[in-house]
N, C-alpha and C. Protein backbone atom coordinates (compact mmCIF):
# COMPACT_ATOMS: atom_id res chain seq x y z
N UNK A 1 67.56 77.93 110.29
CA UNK A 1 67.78 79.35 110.30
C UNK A 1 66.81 79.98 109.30
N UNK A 2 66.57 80.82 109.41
CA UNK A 2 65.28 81.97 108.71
C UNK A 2 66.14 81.95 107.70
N UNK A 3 65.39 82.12 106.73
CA UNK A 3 65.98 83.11 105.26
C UNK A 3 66.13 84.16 105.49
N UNK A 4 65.97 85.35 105.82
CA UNK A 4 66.14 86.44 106.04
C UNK A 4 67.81 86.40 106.93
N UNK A 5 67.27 85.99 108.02
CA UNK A 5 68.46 85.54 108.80
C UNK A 5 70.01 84.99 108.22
N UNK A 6 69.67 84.40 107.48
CA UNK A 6 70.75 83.70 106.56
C UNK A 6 71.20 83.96 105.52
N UNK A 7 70.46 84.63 104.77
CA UNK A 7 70.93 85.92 103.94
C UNK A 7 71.68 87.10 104.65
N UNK A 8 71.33 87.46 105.57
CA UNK A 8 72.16 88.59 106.10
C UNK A 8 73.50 88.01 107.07
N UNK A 9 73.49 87.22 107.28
CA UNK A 9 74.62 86.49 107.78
C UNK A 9 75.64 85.89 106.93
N UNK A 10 75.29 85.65 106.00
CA UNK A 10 76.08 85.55 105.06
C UNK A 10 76.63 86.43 103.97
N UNK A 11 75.87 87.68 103.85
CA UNK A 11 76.15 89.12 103.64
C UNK A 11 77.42 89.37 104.35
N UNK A 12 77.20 89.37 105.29
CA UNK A 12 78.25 89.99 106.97
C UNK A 12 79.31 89.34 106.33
N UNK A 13 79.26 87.48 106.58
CA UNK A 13 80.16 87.10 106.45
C UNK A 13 81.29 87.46 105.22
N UNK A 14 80.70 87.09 103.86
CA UNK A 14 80.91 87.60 102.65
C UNK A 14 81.38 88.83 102.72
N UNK A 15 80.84 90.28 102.65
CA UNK A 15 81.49 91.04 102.92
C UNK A 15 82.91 91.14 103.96
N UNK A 16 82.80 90.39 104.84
CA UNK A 16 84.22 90.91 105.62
C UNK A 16 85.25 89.92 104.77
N UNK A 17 84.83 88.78 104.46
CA UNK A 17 85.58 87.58 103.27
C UNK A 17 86.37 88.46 102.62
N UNK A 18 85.45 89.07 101.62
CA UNK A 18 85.58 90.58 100.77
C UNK A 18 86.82 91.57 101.05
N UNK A 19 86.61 91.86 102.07
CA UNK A 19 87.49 92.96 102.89
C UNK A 19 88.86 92.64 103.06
N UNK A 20 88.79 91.31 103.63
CA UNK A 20 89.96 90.28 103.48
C UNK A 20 91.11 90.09 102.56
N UNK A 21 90.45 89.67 101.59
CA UNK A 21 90.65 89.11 100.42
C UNK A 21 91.29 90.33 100.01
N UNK A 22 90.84 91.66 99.74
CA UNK A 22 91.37 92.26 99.17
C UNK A 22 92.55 93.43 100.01
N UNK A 23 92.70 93.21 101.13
CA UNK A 23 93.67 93.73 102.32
C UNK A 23 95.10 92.52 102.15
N UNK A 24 94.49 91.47 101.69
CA UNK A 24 95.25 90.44 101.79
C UNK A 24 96.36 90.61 100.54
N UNK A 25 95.70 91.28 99.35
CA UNK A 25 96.22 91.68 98.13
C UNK A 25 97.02 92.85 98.08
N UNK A 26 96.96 93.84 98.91
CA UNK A 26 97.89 94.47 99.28
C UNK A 26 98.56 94.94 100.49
N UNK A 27 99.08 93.66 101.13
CA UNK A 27 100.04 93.65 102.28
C UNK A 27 101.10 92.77 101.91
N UNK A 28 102.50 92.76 102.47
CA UNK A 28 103.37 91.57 102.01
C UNK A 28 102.93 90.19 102.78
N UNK A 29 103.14 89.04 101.69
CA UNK A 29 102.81 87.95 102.19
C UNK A 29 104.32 87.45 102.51
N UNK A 30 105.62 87.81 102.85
CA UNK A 30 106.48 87.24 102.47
C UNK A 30 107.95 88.58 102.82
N UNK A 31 108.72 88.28 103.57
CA UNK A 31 109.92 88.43 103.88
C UNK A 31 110.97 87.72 104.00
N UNK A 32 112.28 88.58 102.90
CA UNK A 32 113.30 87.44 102.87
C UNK A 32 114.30 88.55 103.67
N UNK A 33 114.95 87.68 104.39
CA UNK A 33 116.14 88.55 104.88
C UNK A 33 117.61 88.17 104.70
N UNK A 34 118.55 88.69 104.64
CA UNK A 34 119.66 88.46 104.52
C UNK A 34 120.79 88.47 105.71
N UNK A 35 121.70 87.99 105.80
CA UNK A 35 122.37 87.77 106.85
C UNK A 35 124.09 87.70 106.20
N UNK A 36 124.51 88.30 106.60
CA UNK A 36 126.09 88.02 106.54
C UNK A 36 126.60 89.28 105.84
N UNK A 37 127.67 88.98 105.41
CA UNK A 37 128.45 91.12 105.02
C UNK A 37 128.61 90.72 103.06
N UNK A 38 128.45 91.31 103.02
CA UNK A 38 129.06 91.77 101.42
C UNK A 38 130.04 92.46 101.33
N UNK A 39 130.94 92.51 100.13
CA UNK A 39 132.09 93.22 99.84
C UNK A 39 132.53 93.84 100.81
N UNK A 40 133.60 93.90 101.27
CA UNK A 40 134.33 94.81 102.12
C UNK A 40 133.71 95.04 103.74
N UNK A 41 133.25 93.90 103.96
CA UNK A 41 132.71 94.45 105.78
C UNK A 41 131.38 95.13 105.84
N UNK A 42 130.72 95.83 104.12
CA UNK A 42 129.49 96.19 104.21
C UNK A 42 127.97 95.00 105.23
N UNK A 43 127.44 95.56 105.63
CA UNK A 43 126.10 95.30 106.49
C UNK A 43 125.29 94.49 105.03
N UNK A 44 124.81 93.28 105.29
CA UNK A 44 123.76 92.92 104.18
C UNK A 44 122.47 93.93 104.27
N UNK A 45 121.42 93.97 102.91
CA UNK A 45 120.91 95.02 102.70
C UNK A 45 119.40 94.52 103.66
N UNK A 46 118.35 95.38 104.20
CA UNK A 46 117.22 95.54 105.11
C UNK A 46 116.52 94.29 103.69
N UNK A 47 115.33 93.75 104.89
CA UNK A 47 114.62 93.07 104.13
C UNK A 47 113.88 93.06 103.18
N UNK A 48 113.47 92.72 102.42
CA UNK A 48 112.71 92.47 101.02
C UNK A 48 111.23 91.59 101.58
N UNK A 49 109.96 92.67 101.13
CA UNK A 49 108.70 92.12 101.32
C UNK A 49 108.38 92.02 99.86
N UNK A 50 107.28 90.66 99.63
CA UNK A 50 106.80 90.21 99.03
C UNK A 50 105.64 89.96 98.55
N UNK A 51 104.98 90.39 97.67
CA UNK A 51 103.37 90.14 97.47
C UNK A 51 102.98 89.03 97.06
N UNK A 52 101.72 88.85 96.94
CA UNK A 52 100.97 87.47 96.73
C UNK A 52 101.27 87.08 95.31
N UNK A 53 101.47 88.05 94.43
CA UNK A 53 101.46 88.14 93.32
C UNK A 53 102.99 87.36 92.84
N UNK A 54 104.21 87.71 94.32
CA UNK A 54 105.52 87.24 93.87
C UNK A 54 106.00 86.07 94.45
N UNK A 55 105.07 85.45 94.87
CA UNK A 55 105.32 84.59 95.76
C UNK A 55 105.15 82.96 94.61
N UNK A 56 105.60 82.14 94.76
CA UNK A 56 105.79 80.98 93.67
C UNK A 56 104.38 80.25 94.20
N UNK A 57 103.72 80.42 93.05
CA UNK A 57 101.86 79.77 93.18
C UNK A 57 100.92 80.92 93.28
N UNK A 58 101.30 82.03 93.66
CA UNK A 58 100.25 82.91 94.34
C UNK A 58 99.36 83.50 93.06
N UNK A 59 99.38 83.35 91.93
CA UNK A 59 98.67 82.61 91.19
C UNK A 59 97.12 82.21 91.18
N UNK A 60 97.16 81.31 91.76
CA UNK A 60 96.11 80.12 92.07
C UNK A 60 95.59 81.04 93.33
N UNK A 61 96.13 81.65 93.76
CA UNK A 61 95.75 81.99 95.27
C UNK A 61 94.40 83.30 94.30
N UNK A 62 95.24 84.14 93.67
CA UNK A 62 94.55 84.53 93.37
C UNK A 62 92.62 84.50 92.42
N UNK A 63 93.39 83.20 91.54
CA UNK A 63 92.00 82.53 90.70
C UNK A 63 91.03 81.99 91.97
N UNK A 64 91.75 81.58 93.16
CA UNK A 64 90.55 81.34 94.24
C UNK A 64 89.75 82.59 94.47
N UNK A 65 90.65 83.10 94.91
CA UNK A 65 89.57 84.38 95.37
C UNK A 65 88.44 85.35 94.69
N UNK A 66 89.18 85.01 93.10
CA UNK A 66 88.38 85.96 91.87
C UNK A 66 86.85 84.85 91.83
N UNK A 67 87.54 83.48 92.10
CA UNK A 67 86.28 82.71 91.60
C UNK A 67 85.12 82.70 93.28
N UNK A 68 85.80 83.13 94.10
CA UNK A 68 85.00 82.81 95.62
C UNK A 68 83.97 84.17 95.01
N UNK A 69 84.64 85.16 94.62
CA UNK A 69 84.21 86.66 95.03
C UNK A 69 83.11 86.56 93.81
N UNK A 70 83.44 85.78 92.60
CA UNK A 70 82.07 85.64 91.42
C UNK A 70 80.92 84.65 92.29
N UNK A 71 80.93 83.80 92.79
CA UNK A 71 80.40 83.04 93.54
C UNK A 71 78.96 83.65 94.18
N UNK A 72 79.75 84.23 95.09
CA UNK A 72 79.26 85.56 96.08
C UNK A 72 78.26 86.54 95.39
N UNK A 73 78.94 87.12 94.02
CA UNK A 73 77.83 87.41 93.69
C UNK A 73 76.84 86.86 92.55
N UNK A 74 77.04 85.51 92.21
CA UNK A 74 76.28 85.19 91.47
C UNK A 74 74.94 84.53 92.79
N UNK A 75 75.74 84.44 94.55
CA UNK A 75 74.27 83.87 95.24
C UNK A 75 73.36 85.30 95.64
N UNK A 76 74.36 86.55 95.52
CA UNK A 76 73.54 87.42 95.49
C UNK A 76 72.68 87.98 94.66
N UNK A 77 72.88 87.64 93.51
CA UNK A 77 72.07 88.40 92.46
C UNK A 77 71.18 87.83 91.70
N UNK A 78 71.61 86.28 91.57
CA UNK A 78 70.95 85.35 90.55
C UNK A 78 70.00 84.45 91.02
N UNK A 79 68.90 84.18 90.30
CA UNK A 79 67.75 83.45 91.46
C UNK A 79 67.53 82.40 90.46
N UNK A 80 67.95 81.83 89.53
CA UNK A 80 68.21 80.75 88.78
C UNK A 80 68.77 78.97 89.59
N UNK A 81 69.31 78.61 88.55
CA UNK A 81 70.24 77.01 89.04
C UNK A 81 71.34 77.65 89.22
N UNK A 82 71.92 78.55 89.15
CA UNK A 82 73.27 79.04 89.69
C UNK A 82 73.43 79.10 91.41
N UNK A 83 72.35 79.65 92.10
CA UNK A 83 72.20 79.73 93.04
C UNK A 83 72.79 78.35 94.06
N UNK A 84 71.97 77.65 93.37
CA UNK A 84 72.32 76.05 93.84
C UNK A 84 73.86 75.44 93.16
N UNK A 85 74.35 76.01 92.33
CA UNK A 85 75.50 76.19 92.00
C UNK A 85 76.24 76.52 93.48
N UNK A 86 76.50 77.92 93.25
CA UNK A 86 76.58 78.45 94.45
C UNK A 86 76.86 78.08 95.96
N UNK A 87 75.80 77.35 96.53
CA UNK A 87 75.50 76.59 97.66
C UNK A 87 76.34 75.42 97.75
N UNK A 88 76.43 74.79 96.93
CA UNK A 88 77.20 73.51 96.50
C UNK A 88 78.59 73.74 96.43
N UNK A 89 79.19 74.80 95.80
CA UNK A 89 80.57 74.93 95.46
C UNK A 89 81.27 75.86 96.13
N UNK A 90 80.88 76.79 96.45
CA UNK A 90 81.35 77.77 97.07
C UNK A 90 82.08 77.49 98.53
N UNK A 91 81.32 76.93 99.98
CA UNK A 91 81.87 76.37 100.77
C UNK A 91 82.97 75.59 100.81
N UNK A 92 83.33 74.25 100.29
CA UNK A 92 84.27 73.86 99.59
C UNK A 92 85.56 74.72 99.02
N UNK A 93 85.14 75.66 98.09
CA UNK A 93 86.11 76.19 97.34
C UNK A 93 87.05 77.49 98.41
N UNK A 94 86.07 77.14 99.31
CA UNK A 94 86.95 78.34 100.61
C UNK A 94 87.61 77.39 100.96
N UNK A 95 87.00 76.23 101.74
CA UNK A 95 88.06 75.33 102.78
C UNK A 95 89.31 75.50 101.60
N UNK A 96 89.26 75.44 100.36
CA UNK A 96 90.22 74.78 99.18
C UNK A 96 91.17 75.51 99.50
N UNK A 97 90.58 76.86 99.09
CA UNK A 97 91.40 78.11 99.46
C UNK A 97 92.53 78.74 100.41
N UNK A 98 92.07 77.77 101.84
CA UNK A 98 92.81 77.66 102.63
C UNK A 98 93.80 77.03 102.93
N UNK A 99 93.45 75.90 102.42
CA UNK A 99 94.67 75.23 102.34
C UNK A 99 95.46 75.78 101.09
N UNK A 100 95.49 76.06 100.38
CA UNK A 100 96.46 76.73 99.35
C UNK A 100 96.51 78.02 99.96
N UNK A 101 96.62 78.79 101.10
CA UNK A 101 97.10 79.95 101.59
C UNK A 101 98.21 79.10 102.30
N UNK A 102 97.81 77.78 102.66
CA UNK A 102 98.80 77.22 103.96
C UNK A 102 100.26 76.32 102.67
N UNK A 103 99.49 76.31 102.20
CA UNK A 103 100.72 75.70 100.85
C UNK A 103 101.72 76.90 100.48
N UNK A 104 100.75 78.20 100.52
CA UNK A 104 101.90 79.46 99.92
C UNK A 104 102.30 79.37 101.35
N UNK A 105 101.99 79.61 102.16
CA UNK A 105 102.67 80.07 103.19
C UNK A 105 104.27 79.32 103.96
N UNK A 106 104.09 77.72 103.94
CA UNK A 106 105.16 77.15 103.88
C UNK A 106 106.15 77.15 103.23
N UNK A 107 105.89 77.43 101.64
CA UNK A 107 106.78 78.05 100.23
C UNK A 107 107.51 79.39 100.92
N UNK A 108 106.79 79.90 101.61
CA UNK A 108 107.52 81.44 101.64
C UNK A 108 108.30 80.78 102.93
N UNK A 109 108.40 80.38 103.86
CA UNK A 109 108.68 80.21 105.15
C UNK A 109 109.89 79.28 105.03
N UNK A 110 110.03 78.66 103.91
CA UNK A 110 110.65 77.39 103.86
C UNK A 110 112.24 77.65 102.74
N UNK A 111 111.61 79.01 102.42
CA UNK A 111 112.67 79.68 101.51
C UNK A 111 114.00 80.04 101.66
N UNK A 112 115.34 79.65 101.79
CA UNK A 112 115.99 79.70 102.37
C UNK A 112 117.69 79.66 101.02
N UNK A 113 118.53 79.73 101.62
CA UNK A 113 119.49 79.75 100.77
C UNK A 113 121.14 80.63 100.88
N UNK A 114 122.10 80.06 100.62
CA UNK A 114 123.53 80.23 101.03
C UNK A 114 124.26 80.23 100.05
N UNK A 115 125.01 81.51 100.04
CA UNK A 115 126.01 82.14 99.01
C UNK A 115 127.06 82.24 100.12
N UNK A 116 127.83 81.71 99.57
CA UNK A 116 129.53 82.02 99.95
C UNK A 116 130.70 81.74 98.96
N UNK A 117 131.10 83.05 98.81
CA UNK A 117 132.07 83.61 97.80
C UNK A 117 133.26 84.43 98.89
N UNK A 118 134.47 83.06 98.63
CA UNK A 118 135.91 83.48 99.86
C UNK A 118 136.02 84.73 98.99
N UNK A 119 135.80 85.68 100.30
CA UNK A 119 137.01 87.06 100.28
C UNK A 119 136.26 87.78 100.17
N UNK A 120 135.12 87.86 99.36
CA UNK A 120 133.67 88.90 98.49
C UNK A 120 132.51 88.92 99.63
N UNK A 121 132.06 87.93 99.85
CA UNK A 121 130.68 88.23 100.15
C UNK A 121 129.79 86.75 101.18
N UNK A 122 129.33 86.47 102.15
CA UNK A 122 129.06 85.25 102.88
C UNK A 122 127.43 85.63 102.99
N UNK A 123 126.51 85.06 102.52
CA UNK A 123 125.29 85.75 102.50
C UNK A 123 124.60 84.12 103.20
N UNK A 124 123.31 84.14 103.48
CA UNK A 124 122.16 83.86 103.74
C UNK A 124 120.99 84.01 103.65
N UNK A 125 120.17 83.80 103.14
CA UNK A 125 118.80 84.00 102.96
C UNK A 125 117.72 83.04 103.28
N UNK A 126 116.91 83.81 104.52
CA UNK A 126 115.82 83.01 104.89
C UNK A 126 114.77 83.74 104.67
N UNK A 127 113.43 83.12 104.58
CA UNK A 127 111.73 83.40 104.26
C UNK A 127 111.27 83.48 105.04
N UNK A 128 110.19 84.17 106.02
CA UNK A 128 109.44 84.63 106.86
C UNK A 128 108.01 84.82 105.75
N UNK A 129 107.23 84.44 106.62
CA UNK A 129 105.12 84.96 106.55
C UNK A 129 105.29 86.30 107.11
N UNK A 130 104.48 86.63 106.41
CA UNK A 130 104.26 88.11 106.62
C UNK A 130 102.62 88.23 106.78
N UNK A 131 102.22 89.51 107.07
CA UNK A 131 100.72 90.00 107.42
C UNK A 131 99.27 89.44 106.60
N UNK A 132 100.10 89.17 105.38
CA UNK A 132 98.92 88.80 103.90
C UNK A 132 98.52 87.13 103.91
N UNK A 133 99.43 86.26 104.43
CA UNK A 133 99.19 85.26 104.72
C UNK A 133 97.85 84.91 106.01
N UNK A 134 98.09 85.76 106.98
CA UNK A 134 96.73 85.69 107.63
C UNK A 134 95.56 86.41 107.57
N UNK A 135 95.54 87.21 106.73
CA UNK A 135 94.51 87.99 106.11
C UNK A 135 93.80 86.90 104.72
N UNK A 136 94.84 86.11 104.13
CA UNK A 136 94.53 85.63 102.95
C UNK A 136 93.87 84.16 103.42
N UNK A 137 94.16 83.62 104.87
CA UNK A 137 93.44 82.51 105.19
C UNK A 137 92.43 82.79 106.22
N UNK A 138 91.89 83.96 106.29
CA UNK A 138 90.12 84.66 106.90
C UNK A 138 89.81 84.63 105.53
N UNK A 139 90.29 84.64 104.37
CA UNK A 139 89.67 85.45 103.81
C UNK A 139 88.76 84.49 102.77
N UNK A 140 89.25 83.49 102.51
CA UNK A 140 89.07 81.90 101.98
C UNK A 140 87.55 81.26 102.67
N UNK A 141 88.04 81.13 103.93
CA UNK A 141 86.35 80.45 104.42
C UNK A 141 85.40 81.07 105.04
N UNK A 142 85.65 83.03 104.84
CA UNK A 142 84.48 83.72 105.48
C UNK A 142 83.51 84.03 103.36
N UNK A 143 84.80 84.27 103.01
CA UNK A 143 83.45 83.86 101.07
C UNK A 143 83.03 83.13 100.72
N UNK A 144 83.63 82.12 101.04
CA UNK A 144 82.93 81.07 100.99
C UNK A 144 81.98 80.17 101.17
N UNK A 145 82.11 80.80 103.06
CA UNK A 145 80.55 80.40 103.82
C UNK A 145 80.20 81.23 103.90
N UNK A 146 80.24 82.44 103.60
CA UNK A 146 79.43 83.56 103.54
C UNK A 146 78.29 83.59 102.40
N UNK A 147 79.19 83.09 101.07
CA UNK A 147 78.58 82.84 99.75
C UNK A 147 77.84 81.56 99.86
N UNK A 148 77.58 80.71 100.97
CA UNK A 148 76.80 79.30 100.85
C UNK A 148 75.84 79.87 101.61
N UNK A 149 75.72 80.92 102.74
CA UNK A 149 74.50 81.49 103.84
C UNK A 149 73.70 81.90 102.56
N UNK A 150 74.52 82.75 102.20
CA UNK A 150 73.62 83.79 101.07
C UNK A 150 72.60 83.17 99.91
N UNK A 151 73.14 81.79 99.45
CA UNK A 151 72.36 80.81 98.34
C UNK A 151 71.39 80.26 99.16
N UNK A 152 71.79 80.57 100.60
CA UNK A 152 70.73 78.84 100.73
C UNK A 152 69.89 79.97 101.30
N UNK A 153 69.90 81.46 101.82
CA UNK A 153 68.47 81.93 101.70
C UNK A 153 67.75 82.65 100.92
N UNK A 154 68.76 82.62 99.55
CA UNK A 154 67.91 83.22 98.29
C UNK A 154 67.46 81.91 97.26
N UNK A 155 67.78 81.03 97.80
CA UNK A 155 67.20 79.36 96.90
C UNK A 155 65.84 79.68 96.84
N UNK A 156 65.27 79.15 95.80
CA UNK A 156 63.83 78.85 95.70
C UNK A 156 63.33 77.68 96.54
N UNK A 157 62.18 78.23 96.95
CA UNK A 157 61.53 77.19 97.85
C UNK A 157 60.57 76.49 97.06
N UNK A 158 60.12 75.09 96.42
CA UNK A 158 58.83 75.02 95.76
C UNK A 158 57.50 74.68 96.75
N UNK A 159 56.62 74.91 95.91
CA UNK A 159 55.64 74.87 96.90
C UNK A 159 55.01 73.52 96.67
N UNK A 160 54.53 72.84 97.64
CA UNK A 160 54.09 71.49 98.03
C UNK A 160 52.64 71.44 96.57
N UNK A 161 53.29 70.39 96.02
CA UNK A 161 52.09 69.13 95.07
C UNK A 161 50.99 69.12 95.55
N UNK A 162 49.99 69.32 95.31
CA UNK A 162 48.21 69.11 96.24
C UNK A 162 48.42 67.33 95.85
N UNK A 163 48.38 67.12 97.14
CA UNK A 163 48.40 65.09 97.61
C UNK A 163 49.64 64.66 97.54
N UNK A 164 50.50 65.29 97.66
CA UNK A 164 51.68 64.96 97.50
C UNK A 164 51.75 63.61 98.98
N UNK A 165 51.45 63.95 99.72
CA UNK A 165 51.40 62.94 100.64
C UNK A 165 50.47 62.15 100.90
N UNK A 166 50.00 62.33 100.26
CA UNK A 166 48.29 61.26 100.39
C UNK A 166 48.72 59.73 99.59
N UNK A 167 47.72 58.69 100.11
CA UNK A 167 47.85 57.72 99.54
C UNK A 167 47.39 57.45 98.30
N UNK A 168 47.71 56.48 97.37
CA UNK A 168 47.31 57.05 96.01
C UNK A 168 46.13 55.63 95.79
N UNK A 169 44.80 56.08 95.37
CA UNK A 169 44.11 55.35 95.16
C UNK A 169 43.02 55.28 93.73
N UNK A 170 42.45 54.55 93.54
CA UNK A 170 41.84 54.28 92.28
C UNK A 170 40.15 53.83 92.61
């Protein structure tokens, strides 16, 4: 692929990564609902959404993305050994990413739990994925390979040794 080509493709990509990532930060990743009556025949209360932020790990979810999104622009801006930094780590650190969206996402899904108190109150609580979970796993391996397009066509190229291929004689 061209440099030119691959720089801007990985722009694209990166940017929508970008877009992602941060749509992903404010939508709920996470609905708990309740089931059964409280006090007196009352209706249990409408569901409870959850952010990335409240979710057990989401955390880490976040240090991925802060470190994908430095990544990104250290292949955009820096024409140093970072670059190759960059190229090397970045790809990887998306796939990583993803799978720790799929780790939160089972945590939230898997959430579950039973109160029963004779006479008062018979509750239930289950976890549902919500919208941020699939926003938050686009969002992992388009910065990632977006941020590896972008290094590998702002890498330095060196230019060929005079005899570098020649036979060496005396």
């Amino acid at each position: 692929m061209p440099r030119p080509l691959s720089t801007a493709t990985g722009a694209l990509l990166g940017g929508a990564g970008l877009c992602a990532g941060i749509a992903s930060l404010a939508v709920p990743w996470g609905r708990y609902r309740a089931r059964g009556t409280v006090l007196g025949g009352q209706p249990a209360p409408d569901p409870v959404s959850a952010a990335v932020f409240q979710v057990p790990g989401g955390t880490w979810y976040l240090l991925a993305l802060g470190l994908l999104a430095g990544l990104l622009a250290i292949a955009a801006l820096d024409t140093g050994r970072a670059v190759k930094l960059a190229l090397s780590v970045a790809p990887s650190l998306g796939i990583v990413t993803a799978v720790l969206v799929i780790a939160l996402a089972n945590g939230v899904a898997t959430t579950a739990g039973r109160i029963d108190a004779i006479g008062l109150a018979g509750l239930e609580i289950t976890g549902e994925t919500a919208y941020g979970v699939w926003l938050g796993l686009a969002a992992g391996p388009l910065l990632g390979f977006g941020a590896g397009a972008v290094a590998l066509g702002r890498r330095r190229h060196h230019a060929p040794v005079a005899g570098a291929g020649a036979p060496l004689t005396e």
